[in-house]
PDB file of N, CA and C in Angstrom:
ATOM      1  N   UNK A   1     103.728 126.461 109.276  1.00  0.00           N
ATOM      2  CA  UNK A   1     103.638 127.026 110.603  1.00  0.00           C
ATOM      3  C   UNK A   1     103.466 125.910 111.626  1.00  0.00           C
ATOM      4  N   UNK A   2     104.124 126.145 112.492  1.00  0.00           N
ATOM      5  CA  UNK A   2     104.286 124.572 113.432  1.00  0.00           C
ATOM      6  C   UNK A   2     103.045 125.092 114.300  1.00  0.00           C
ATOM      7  N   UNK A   3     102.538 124.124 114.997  1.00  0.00           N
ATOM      8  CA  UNK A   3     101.153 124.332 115.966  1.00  0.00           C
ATOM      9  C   UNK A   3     101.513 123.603 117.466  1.00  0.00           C
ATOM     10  N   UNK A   4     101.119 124.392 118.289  1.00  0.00           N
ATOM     11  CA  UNK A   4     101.474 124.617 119.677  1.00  0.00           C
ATOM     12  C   UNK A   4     100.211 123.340 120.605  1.00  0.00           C
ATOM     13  N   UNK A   5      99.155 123.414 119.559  1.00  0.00           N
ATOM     14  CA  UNK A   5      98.024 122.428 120.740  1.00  0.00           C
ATOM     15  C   UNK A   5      97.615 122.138 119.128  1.00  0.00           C
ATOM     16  N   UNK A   6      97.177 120.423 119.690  1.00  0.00           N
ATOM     17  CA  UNK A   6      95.886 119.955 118.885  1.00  0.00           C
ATOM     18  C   UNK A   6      94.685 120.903 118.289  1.00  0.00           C
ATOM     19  N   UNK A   7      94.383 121.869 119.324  1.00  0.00           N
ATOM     20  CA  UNK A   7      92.980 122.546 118.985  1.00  0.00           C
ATOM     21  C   UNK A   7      93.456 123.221 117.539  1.00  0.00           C
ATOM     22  N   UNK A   8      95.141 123.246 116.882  1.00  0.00           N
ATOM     23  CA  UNK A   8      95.433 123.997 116.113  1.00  0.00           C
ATOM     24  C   UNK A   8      95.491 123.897 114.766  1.00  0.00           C
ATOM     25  N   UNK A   9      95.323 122.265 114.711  1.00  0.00           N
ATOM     26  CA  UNK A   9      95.318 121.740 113.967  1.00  0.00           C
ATOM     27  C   UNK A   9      94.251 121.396 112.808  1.00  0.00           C
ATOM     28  N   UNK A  10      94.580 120.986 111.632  1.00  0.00           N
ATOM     29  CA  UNK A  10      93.555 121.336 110.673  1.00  0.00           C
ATOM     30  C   UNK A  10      92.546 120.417 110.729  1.00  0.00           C
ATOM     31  N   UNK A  11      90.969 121.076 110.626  1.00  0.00           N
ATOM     32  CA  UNK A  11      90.418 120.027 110.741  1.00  0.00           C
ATOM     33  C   UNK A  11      90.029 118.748 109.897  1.00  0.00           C
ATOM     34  N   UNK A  12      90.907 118.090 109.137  1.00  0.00           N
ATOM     35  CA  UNK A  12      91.056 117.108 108.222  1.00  0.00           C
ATOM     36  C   UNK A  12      91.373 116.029 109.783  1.00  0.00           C
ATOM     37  N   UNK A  13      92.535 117.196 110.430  1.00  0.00           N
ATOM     38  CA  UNK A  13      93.601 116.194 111.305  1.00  0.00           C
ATOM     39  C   UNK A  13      92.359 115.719 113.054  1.00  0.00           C
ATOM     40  N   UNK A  14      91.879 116.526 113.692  1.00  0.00           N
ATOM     41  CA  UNK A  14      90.918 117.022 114.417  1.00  0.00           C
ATOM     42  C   UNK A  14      89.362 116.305 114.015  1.00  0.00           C
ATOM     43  N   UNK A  15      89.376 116.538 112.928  1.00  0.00           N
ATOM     44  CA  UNK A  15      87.729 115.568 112.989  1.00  0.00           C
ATOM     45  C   UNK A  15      87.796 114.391 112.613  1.00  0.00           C
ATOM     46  N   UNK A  16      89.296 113.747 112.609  1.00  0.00           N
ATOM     47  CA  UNK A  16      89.637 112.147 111.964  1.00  0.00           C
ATOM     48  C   UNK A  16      90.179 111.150 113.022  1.00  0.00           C
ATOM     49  N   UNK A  17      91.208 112.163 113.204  1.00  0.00           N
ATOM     50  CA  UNK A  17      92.103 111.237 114.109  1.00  0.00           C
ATOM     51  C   UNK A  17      91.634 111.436 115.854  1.00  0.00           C
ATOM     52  N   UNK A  18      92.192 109.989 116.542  1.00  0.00           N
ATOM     53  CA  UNK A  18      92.236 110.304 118.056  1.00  0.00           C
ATOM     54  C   UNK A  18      93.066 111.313 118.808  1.00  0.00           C
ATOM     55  N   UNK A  19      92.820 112.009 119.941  1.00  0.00           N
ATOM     56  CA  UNK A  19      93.828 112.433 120.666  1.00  0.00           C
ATOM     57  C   UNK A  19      95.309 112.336 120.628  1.00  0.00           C
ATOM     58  N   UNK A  20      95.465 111.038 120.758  1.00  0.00           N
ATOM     59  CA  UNK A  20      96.669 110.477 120.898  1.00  0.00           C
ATOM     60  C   UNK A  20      97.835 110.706 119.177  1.00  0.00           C
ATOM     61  N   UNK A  21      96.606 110.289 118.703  1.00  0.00           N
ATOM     62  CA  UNK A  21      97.301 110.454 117.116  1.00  0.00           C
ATOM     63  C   UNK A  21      97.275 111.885 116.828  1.00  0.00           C
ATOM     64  N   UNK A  22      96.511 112.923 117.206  1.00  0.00           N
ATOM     65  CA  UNK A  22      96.732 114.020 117.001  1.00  0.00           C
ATOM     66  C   UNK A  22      98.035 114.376 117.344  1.00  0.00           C
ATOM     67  N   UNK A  23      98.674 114.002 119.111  1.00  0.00           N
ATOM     68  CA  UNK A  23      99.483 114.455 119.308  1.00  0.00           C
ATOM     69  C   UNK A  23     101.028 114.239 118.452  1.00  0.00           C
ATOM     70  N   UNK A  24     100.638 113.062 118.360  1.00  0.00           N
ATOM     71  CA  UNK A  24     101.716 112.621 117.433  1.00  0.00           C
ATOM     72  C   UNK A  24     101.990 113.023 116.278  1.00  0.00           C
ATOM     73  N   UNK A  25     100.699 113.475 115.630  1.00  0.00           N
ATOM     74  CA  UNK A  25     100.513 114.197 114.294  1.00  0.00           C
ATOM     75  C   UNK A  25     101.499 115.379 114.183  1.00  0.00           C
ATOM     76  N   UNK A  26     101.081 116.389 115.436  1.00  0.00           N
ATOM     77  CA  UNK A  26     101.686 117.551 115.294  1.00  0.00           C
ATOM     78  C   UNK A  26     103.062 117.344 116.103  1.00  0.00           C
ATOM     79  N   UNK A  27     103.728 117.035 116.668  1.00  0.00           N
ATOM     80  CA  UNK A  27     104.908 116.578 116.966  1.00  0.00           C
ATOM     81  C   UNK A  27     105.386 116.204 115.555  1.00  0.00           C
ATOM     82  N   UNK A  28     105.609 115.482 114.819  1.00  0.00           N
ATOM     83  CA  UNK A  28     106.322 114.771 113.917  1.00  0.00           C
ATOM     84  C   UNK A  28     105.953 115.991 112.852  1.00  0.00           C
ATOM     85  N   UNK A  29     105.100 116.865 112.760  1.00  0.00           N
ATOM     86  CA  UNK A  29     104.793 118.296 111.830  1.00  0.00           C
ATOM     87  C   UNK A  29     105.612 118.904 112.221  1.00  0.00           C
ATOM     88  N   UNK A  30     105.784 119.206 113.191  1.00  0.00           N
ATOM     89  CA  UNK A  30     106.448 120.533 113.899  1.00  0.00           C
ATOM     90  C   UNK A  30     107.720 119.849 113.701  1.00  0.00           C
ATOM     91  N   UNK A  31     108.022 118.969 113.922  1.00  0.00           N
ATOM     92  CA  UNK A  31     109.775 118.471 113.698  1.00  0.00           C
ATOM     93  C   UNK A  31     110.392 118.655 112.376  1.00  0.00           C
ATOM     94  N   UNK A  32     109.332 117.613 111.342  1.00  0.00           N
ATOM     95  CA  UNK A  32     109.471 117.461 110.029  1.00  0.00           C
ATOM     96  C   UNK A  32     109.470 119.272 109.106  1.00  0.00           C
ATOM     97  N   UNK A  33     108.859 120.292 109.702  1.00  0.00           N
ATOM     98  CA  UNK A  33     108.918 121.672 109.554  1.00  0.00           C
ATOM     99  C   UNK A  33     110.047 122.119 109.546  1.00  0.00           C
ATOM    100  N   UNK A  34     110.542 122.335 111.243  1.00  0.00           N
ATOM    101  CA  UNK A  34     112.169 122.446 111.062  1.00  0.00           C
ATOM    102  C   UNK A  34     112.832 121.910 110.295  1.00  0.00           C
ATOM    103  N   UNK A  35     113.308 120.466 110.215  1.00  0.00           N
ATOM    104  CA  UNK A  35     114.012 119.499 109.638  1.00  0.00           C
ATOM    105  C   UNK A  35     113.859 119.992 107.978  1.00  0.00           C
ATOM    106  N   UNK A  36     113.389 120.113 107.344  1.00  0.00           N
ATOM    107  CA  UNK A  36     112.788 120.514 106.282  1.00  0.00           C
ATOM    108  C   UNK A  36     113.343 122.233 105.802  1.00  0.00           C
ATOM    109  N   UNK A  37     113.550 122.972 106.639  1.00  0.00           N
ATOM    110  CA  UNK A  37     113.478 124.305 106.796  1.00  0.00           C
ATOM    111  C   UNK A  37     114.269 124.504 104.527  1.00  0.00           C
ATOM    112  N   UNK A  38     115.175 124.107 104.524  1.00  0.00           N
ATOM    113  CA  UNK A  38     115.957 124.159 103.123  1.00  0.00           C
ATOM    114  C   UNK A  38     115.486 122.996 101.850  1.00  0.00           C
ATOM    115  N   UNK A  39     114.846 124.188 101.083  1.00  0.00           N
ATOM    116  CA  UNK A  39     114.010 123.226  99.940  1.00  0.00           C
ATOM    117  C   UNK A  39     115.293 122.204  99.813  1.00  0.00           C
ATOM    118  N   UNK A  40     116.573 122.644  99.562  1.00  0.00           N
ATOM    119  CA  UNK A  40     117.496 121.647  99.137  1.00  0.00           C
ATOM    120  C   UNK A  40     116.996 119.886 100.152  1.00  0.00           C
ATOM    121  N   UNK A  41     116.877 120.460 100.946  1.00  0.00           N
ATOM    122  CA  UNK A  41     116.350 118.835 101.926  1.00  0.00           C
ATOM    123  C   UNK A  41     115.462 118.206 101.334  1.00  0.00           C
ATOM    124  N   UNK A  42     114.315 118.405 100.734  1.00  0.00           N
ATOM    125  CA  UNK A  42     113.413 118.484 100.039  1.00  0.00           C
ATOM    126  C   UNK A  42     112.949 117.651  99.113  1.00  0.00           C
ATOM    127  N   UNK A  43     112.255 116.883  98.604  1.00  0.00           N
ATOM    128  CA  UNK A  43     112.076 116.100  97.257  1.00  0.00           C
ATOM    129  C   UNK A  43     111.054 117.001  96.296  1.00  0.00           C
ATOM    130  N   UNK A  44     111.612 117.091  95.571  1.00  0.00           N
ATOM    131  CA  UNK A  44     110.736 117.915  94.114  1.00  0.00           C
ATOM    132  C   UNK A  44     110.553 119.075  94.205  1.00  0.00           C
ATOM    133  N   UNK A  45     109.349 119.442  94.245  1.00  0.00           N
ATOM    134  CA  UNK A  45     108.963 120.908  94.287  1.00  0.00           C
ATOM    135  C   UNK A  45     108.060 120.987  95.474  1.00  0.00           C
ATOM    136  N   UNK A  46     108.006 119.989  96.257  1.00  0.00           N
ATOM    137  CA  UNK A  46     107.236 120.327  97.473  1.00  0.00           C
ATOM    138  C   UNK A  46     107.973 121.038  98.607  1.00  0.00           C
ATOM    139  N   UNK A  47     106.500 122.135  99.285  1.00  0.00           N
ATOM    140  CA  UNK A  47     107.098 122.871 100.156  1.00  0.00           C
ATOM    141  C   UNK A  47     106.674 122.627 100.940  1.00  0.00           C
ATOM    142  N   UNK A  48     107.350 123.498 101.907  1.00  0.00           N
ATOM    143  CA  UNK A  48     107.841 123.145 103.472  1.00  0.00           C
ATOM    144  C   UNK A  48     106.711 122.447 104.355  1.00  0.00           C
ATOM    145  N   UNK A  49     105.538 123.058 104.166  1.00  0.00           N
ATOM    146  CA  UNK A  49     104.264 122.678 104.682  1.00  0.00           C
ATOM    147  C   UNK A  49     104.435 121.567 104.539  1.00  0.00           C
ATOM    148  N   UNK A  50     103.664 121.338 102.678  1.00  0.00           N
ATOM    149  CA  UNK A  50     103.384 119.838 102.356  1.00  0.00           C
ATOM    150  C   UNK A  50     104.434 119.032 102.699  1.00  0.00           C
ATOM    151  N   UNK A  51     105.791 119.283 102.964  1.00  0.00           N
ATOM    152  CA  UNK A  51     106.200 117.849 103.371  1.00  0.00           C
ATOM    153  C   UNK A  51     106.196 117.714 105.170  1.00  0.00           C
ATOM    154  N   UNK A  52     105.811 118.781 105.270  1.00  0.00           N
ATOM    155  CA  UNK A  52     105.885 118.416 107.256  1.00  0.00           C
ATOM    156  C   UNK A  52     104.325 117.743 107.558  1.00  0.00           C
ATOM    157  N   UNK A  53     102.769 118.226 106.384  1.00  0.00           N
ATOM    158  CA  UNK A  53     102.346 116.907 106.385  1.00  0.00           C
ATOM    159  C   UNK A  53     102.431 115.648 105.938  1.00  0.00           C
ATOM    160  N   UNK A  54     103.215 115.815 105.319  1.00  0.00           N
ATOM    161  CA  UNK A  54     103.613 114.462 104.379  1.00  0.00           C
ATOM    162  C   UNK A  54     103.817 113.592 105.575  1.00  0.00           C
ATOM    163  N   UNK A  55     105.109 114.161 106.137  1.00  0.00           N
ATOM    164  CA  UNK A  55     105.784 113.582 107.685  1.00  0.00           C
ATOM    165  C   UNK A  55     104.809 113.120 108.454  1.00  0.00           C
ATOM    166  N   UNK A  56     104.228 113.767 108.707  1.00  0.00           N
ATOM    167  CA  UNK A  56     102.791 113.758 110.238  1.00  0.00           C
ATOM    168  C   UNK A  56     101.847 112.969 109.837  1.00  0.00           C
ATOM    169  N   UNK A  57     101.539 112.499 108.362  1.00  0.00           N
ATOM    170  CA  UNK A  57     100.177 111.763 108.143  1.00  0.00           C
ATOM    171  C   UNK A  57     101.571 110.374 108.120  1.00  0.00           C
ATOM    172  N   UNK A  58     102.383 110.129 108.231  1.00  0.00           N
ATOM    173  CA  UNK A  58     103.509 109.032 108.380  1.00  0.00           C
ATOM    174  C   UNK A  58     103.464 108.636 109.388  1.00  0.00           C
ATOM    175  N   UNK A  59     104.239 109.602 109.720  1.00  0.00           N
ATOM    176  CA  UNK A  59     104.085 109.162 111.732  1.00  0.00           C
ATOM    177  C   UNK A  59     102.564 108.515 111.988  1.00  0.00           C
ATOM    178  N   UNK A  60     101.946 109.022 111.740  1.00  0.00           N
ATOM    179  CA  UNK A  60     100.360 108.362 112.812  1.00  0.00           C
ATOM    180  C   UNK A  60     100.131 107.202 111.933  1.00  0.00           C
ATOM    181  N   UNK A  61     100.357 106.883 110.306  1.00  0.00           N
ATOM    182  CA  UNK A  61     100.409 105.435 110.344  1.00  0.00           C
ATOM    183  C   UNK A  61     101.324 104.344 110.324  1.00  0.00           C
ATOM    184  N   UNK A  62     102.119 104.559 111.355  1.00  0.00           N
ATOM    185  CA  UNK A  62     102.787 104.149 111.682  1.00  0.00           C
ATOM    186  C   UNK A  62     102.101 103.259 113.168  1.00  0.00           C
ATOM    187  N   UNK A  63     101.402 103.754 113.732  1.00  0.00           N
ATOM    188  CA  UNK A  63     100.424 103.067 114.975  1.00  0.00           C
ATOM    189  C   UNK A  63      99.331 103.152 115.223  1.00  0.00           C
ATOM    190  N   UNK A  64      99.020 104.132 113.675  1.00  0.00           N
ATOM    191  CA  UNK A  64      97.415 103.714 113.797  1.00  0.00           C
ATOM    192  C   UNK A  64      96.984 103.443 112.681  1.00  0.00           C
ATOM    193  N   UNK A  65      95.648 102.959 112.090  1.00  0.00           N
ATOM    194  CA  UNK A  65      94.841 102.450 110.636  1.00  0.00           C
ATOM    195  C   UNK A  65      93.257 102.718 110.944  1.00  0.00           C
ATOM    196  N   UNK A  66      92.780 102.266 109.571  1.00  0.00           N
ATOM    197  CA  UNK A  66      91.848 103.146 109.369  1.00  0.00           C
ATOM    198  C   UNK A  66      90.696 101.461 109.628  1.00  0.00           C
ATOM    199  N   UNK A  67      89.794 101.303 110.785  1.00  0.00           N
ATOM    200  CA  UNK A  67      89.507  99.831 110.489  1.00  0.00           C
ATOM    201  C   UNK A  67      88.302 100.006 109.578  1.00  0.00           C
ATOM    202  N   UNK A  68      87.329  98.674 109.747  1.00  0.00           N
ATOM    203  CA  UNK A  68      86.555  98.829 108.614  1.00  0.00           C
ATOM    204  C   UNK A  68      85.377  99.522 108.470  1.00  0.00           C
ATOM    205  N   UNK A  69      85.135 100.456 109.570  1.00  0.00           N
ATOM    206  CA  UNK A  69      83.961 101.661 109.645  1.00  0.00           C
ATOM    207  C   UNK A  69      84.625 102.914 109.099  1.00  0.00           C
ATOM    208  N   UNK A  70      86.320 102.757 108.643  1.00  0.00           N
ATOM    209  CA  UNK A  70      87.007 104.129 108.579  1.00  0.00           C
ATOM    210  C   UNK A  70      87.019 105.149 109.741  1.00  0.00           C
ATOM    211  N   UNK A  71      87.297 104.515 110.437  1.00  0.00           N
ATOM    212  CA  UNK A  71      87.760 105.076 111.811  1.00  0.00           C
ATOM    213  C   UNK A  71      89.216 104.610 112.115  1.00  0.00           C
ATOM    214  N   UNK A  72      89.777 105.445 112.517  1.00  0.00           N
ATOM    215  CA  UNK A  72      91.475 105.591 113.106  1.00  0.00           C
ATOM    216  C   UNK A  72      91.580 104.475 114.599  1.00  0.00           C
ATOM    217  N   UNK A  73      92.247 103.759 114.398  1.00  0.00           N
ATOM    218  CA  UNK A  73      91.911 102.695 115.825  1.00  0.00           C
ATOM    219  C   UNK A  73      93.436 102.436 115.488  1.00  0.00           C
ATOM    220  N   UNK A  74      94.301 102.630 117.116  1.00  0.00           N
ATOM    221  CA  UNK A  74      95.831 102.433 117.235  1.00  0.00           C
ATOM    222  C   UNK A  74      95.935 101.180 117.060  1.00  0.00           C
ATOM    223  N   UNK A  75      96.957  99.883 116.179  1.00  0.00           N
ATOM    224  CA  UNK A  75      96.996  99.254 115.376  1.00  0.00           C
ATOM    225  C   UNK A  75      97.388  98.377 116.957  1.00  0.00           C
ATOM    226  N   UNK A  76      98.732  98.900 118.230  1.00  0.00           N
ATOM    227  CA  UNK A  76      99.478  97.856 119.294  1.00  0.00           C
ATOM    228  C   UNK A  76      98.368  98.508 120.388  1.00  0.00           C
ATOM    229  N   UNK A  77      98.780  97.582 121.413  1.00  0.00           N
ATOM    230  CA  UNK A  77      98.215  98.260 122.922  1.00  0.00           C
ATOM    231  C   UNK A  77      99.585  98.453 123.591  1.00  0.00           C
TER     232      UNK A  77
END
């Protein structure tokens, strides 16, 4: 199910990540959802969900990491 606001998001995504990475989170979910729509697209037996998070926990490390308190801190300025 694609999500319309941050507030919608699960709180794995919400009590971890920043704002910013949230947004990005669910953008690249909601895309990777559609995109995804035909298991044939698909690798293995994962569904539609799990790979649109698969996608979304990608996207955000992609510009952000975890530093050494394990906190999410965007990697460029």
């Amino acid at each position: 199910m694609p999500y319309s606001r941050n507030d919608d998001l699960p709180d794995q995504v919400t009590d971890n990540l920043p704002q910013r990475a949230q947004k990005i989170y669910r953008k690249a979910f909601n895309s990777a959802y559609e995109q995804y729509d035909s298991p044939d697209d698909r690798r293995g037996e994962s569904g539609r969900e799990e790979t649109a998070h698969r996608v979304a926990w990608s996207a955000v490390k992609k510009e952000y990491s975890k530093d050494e308190n394990g906190d999410w801190k965007r990697d460029r300025d």
